[in-house]
N, C-alpha and C. Protein backbone atom coordinates (compact mmCIF):
# COMPACT_ATOMS: atom_id res chain seq x y z
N UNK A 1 -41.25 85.51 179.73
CA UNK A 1 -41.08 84.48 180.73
C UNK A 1 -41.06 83.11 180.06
N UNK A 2 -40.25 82.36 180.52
CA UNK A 2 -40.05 81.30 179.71
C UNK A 2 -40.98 79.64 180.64
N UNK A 3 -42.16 79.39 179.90
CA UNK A 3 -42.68 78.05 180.48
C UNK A 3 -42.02 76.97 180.43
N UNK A 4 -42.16 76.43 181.89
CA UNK A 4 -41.82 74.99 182.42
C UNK A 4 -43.07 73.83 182.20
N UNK A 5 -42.14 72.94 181.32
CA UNK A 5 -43.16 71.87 180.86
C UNK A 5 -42.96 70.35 181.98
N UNK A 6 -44.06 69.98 182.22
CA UNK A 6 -43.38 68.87 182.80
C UNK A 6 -43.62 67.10 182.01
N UNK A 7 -42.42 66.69 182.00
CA UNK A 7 -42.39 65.58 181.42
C UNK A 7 -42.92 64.75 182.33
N UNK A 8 -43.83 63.95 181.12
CA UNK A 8 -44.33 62.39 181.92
C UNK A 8 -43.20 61.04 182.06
N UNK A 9 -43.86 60.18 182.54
CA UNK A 9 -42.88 59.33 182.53
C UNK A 9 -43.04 58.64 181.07
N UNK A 10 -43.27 58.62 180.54
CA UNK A 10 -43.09 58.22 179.06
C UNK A 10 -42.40 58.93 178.15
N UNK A 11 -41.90 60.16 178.89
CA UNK A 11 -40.80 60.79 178.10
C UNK A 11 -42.04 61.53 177.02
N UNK A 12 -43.01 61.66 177.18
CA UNK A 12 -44.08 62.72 176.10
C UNK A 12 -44.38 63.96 177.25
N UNK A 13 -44.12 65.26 176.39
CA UNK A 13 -44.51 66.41 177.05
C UNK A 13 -45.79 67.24 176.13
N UNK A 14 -46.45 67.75 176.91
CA UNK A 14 -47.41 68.79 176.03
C UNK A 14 -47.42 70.02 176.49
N UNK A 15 -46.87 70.54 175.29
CA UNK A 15 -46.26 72.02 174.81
C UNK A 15 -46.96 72.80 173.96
N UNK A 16 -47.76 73.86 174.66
CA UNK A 16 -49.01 74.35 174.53
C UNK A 16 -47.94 76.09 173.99
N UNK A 17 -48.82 76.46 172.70
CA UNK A 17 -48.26 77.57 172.43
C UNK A 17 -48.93 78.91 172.74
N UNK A 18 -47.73 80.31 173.07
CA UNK A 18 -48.75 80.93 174.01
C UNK A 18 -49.13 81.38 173.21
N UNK A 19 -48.83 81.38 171.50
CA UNK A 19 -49.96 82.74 171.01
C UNK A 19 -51.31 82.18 170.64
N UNK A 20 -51.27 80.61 170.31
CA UNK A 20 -52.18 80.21 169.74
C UNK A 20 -53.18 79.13 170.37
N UNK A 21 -52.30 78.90 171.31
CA UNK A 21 -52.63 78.45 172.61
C UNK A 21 -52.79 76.65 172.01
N UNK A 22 -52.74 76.09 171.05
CA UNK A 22 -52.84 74.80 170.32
C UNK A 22 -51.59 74.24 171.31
N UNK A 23 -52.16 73.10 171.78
CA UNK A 23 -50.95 71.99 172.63
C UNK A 23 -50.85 70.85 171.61
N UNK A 24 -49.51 70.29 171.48
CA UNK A 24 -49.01 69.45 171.03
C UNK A 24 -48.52 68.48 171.67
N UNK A 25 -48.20 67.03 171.72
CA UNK A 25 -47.74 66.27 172.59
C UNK A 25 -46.07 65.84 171.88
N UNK A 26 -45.38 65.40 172.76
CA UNK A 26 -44.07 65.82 171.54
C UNK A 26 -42.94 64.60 172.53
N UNK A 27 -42.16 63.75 171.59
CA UNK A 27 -41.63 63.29 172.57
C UNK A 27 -40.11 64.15 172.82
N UNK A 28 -39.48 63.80 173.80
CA UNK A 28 -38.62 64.73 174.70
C UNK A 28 -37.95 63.79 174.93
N UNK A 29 -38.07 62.52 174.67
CA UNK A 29 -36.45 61.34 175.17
C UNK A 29 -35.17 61.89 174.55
N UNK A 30 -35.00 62.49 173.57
CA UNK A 30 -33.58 62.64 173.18
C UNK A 30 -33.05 63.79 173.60
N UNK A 31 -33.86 64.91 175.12
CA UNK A 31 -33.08 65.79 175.72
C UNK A 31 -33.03 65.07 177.42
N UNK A 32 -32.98 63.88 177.65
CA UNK A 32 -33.26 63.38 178.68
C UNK A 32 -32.01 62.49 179.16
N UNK A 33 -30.86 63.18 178.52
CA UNK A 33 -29.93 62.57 178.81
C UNK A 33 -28.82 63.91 179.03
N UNK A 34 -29.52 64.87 179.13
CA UNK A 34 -28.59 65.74 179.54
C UNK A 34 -28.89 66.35 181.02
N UNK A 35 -27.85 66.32 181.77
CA UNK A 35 -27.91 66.87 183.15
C UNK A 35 -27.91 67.97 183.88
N UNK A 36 -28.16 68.98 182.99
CA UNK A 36 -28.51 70.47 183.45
C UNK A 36 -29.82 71.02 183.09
N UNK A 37 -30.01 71.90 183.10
CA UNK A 37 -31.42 72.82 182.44
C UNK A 37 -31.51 72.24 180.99
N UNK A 38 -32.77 71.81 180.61
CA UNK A 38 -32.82 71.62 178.98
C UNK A 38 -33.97 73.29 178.85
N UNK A 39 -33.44 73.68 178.12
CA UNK A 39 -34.16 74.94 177.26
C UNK A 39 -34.08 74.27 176.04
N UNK A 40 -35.75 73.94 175.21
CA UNK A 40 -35.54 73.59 174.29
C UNK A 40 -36.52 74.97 173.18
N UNK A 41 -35.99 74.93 171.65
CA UNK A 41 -36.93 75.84 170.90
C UNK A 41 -38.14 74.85 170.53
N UNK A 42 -39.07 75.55 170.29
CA UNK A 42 -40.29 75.01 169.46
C UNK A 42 -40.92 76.09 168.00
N UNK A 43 -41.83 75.38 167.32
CA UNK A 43 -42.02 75.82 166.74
C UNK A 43 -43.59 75.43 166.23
N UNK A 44 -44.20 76.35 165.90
CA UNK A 44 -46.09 75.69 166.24
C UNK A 44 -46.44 75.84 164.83
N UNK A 45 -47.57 75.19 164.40
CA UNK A 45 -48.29 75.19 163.04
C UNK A 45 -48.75 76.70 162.32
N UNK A 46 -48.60 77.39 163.71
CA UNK A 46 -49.42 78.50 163.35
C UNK A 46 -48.23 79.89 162.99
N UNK A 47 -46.93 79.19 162.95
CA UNK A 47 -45.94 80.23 162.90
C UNK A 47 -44.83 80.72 164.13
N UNK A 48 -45.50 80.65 164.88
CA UNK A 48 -44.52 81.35 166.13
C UNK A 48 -43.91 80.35 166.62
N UNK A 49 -42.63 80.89 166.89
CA UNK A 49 -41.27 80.05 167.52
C UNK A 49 -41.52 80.77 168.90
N UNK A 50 -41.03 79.87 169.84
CA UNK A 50 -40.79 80.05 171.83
C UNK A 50 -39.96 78.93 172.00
N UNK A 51 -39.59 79.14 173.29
CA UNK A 51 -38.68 78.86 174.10
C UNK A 51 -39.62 78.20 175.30
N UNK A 52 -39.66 76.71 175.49
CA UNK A 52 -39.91 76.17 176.81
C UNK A 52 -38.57 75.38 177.81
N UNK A 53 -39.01 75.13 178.91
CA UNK A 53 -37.90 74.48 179.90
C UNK A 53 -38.67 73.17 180.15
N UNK A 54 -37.91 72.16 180.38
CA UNK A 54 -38.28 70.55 180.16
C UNK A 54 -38.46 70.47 181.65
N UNK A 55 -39.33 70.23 182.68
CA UNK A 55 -38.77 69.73 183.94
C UNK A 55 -38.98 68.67 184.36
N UNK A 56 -38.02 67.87 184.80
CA UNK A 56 -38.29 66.28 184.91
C UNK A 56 -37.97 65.79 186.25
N UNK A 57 -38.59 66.53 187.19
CA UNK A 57 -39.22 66.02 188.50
C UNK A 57 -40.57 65.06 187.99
N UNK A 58 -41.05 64.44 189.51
CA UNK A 58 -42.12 63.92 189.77
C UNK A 58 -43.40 64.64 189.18
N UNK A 59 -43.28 65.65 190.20
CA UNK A 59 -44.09 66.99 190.42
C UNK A 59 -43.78 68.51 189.86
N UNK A 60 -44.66 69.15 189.38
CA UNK A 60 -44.08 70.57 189.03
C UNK A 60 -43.55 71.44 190.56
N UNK A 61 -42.72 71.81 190.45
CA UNK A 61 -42.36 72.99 191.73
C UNK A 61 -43.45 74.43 191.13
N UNK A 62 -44.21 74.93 192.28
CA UNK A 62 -44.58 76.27 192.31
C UNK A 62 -43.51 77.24 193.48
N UNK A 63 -43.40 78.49 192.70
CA UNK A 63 -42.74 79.43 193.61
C UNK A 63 -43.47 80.08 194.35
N UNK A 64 -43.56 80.08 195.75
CA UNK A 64 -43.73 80.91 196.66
C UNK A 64 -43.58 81.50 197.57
N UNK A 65 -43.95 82.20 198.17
CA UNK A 65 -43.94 82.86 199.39
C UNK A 65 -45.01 82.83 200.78
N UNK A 66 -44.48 82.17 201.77
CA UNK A 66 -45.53 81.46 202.78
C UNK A 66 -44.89 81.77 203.89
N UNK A 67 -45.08 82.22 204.85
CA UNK A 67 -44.21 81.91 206.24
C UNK A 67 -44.83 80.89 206.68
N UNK A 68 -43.91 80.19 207.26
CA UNK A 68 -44.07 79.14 207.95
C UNK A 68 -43.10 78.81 209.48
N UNK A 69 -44.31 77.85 210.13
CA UNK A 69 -43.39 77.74 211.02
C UNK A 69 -42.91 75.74 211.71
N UNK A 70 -42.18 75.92 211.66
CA UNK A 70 -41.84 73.78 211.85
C UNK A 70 -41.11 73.88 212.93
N UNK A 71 -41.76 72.44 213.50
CA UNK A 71 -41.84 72.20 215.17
C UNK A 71 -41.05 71.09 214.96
N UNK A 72 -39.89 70.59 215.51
CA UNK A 72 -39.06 69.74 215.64
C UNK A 72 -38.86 68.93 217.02
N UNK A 73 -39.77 68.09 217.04
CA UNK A 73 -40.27 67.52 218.49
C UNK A 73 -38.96 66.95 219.36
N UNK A 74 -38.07 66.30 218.80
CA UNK A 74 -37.24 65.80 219.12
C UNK A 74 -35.64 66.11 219.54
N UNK A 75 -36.24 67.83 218.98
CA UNK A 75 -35.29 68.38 219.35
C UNK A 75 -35.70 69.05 220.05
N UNK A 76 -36.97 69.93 220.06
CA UNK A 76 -37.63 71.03 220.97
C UNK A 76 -37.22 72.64 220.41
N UNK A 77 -37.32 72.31 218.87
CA UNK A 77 -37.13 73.42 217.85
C UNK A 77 -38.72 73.94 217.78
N UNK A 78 -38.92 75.21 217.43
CA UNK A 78 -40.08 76.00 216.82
C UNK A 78 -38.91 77.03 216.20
N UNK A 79 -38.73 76.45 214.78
CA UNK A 79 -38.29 77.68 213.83
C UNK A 79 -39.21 77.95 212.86
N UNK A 80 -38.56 79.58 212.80
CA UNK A 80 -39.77 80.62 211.76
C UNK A 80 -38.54 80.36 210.24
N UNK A 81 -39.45 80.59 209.27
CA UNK A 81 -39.09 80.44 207.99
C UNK A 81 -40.32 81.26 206.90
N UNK A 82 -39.54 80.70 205.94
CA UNK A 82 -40.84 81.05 204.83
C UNK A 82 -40.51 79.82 203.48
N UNK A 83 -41.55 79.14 203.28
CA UNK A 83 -41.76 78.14 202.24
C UNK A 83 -41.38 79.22 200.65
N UNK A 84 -40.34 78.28 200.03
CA UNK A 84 -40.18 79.58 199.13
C UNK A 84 -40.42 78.41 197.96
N UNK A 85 -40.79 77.07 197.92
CA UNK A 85 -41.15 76.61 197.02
C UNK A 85 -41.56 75.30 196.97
N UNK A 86 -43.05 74.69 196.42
CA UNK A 86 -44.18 73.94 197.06
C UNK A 86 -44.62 72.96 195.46
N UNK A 87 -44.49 71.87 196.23
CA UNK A 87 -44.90 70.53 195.17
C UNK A 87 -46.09 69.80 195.86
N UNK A 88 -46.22 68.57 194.90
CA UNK A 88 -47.30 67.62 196.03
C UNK A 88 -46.36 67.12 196.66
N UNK A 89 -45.32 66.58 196.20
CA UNK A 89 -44.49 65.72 197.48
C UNK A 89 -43.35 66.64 198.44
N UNK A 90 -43.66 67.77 198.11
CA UNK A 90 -42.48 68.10 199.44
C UNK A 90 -42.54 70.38 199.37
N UNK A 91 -41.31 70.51 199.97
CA UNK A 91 -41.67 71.71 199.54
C UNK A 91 -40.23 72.17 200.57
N UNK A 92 -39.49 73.32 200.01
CA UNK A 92 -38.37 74.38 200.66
C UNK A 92 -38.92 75.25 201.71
N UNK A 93 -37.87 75.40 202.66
CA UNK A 93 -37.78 76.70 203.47
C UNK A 93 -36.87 76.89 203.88
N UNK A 94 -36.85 78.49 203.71
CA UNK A 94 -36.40 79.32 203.90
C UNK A 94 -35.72 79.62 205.18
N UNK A 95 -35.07 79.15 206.57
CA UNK A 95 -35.18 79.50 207.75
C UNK A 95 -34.87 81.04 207.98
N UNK A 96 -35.01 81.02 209.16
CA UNK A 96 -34.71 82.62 209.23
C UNK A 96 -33.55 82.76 210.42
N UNK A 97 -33.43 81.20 211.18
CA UNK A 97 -32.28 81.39 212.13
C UNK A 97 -31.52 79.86 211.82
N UNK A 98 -30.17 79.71 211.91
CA UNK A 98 -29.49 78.36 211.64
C UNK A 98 -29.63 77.54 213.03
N UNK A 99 -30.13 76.46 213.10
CA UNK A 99 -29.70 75.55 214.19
C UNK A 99 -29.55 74.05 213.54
N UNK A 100 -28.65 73.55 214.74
CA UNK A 100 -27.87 71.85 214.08
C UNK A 100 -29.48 71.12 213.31
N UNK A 101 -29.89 70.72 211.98
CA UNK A 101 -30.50 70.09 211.70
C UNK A 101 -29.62 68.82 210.43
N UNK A 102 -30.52 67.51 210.88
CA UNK A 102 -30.10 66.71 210.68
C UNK A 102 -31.26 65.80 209.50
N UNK A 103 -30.22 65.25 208.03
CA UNK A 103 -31.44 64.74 207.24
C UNK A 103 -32.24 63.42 207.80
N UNK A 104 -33.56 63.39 207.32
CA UNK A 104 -34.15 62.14 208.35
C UNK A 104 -35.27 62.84 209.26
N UNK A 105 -34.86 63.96 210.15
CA UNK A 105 -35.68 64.33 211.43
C UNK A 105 -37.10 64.88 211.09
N UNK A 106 -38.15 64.28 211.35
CA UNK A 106 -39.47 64.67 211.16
C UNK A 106 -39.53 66.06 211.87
N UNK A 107 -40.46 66.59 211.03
CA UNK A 107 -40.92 67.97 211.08
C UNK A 107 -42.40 68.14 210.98
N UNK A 108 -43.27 68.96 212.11
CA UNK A 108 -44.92 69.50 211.42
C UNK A 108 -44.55 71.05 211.59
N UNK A 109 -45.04 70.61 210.40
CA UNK A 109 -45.41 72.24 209.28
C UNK A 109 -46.23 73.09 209.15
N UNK A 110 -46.31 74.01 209.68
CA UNK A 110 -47.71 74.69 209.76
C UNK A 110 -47.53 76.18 209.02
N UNK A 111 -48.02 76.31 208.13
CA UNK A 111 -48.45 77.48 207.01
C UNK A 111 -49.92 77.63 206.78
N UNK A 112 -49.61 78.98 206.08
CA UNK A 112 -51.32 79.51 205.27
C UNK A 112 -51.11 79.33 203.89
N UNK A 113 -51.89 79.14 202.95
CA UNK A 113 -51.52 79.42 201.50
C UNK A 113 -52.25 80.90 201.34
N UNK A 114 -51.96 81.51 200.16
CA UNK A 114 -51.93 82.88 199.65
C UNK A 114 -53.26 82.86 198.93
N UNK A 115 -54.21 81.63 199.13
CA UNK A 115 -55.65 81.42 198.44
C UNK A 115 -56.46 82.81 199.10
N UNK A 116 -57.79 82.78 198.56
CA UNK A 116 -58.89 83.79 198.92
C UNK A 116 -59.06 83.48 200.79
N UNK A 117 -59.12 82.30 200.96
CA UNK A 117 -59.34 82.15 202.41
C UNK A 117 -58.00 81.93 203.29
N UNK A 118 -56.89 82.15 203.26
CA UNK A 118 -55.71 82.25 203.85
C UNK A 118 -55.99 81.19 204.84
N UNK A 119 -56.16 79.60 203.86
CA UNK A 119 -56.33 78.57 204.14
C UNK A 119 -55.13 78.52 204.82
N UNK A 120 -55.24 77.47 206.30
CA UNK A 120 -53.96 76.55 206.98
C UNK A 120 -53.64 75.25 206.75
N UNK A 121 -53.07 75.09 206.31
CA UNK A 121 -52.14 73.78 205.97
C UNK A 121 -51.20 73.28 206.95
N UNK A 122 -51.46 72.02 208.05
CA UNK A 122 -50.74 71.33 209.23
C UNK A 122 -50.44 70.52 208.17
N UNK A 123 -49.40 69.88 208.06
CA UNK A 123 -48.58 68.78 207.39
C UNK A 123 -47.53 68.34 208.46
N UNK A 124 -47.25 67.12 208.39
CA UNK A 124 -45.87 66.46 208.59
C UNK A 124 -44.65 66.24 207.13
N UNK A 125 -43.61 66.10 207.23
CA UNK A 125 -42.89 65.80 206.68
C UNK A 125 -41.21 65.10 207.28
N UNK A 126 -40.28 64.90 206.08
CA UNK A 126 -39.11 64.90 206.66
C UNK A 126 -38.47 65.51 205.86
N UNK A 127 -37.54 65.53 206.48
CA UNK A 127 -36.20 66.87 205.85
C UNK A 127 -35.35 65.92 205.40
N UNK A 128 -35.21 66.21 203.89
CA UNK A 128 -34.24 65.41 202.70
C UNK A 128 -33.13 66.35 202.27
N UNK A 129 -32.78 67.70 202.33
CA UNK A 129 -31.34 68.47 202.42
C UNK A 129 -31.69 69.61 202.94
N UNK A 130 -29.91 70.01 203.32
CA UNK A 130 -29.93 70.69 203.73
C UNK A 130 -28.60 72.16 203.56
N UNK A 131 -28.94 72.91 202.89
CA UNK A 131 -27.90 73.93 202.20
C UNK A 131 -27.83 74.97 203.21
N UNK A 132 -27.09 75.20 204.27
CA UNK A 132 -27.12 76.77 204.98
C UNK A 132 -28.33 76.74 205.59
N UNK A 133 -29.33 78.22 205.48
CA UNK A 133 -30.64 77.84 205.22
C UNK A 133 -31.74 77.82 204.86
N UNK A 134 -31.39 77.10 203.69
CA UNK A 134 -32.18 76.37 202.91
C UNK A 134 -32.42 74.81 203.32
N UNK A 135 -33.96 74.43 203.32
CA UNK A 135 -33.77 73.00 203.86
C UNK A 135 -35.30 72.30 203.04
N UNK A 136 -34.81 71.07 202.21
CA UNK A 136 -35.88 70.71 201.38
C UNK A 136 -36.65 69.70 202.13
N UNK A 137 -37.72 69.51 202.42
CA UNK A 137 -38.43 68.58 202.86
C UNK A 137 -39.79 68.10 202.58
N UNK A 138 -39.73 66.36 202.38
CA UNK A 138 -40.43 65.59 201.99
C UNK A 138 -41.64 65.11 202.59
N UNK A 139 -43.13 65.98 202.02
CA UNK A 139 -44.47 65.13 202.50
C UNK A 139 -43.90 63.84 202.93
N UNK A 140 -45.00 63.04 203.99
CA UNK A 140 -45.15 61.83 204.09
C UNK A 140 -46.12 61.12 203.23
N UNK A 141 -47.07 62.41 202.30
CA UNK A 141 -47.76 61.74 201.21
C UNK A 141 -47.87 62.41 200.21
N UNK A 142 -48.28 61.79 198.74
CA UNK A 142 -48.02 62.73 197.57
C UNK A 142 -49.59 63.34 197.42
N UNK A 143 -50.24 62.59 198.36
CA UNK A 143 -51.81 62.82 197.96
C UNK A 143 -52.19 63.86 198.96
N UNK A 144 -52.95 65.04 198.73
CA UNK A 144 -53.48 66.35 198.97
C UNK A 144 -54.98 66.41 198.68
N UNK A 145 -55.44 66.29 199.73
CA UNK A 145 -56.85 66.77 199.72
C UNK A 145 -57.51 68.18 200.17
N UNK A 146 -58.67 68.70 199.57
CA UNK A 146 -58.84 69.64 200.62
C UNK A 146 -57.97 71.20 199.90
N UNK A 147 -57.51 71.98 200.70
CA UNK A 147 -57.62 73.12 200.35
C UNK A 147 -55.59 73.00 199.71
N UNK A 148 -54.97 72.24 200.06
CA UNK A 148 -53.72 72.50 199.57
C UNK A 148 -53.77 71.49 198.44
N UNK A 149 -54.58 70.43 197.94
CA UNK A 149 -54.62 69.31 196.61
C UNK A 149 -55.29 70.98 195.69
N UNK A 150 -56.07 71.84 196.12
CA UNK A 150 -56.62 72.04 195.21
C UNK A 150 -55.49 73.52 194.67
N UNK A 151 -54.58 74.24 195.65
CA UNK A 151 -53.94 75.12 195.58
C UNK A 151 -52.69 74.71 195.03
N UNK A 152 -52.35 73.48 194.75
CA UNK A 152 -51.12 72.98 193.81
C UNK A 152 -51.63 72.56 192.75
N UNK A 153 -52.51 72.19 192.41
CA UNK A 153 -52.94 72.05 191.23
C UNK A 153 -53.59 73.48 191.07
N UNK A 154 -54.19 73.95 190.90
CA UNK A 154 -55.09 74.88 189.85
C UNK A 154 -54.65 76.57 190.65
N UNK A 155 -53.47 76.57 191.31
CA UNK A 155 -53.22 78.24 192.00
C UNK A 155 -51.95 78.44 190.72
């Protein structure tokens, strides 16, 4: 499986090796001008060569699997979905039926996370695209307290 590193804004990443587990800080400006996937090689003190992926979002994306369901007040939507992938600032779903949605229109979000306590998570957000359905949408905050700050960081 190939690890996703995430770049800071200073263009320094730390690229931790899996056999030896020693992190390095490394700068990454001279793959930061290319506009697709960077797969870059490395190579560690201790011998072993790997393969990491550069990702230069805000936030790391985690993959998951959540059903969820978002209430669209303004339209008088309750569609079922499933969150298929979760940041601090925003997160995908999945719908499970197509209706007219429009970018801009606030949405509350209501899911469980996959933690020991099949914690609930009420959020608001807005919806920033929209592919078929697939539809990405943006917290109203990057800050997470509580049982979903602690399930994006350390799950």
């Amino acid at each position: 499986m190939l690890d996703t590193i995430l770049v800071k804004e200073d263009l320094q990443a730390f690229i931790t090796c899996p056999s030896c587990h020693r992190v390095k800080e490394q700068d990454v400006s001279t793959f930061m001008g290319v506009e697709c996937h960077v797969k870059i090689r490395c190579r560690c003190s201790c011998g072993h060569s790997f393969h990491v992926q550069l990702e230069r979002r805000q936030f790391l994306r985690k993959d998951v699997s959540l059903p969820v369901v978002c209430k669209i007040e303004e339209r008088g939507y309750r569609l079922s979905g499933t969150v298929t992938d979760l940041s601090q600032s925003g997160l995908r779903v999945r719908l499970v039926t197509s209706v007219p949605l429009e970018v801009g229109m606030r949405v509350d979000l209501s899911f469980h996370l996959d933690d020991r306590d099949h914690s609930l998570v009420e959020k608001f957000g807005t919806i920033r695209s929209i592919s078929d359905l697939e539809v990405g949408m943006a917290f109203d905050s990057t800050q997470h307290y509580g049982k979903l700050g602690l399930y994006i960081e350390f799950h």
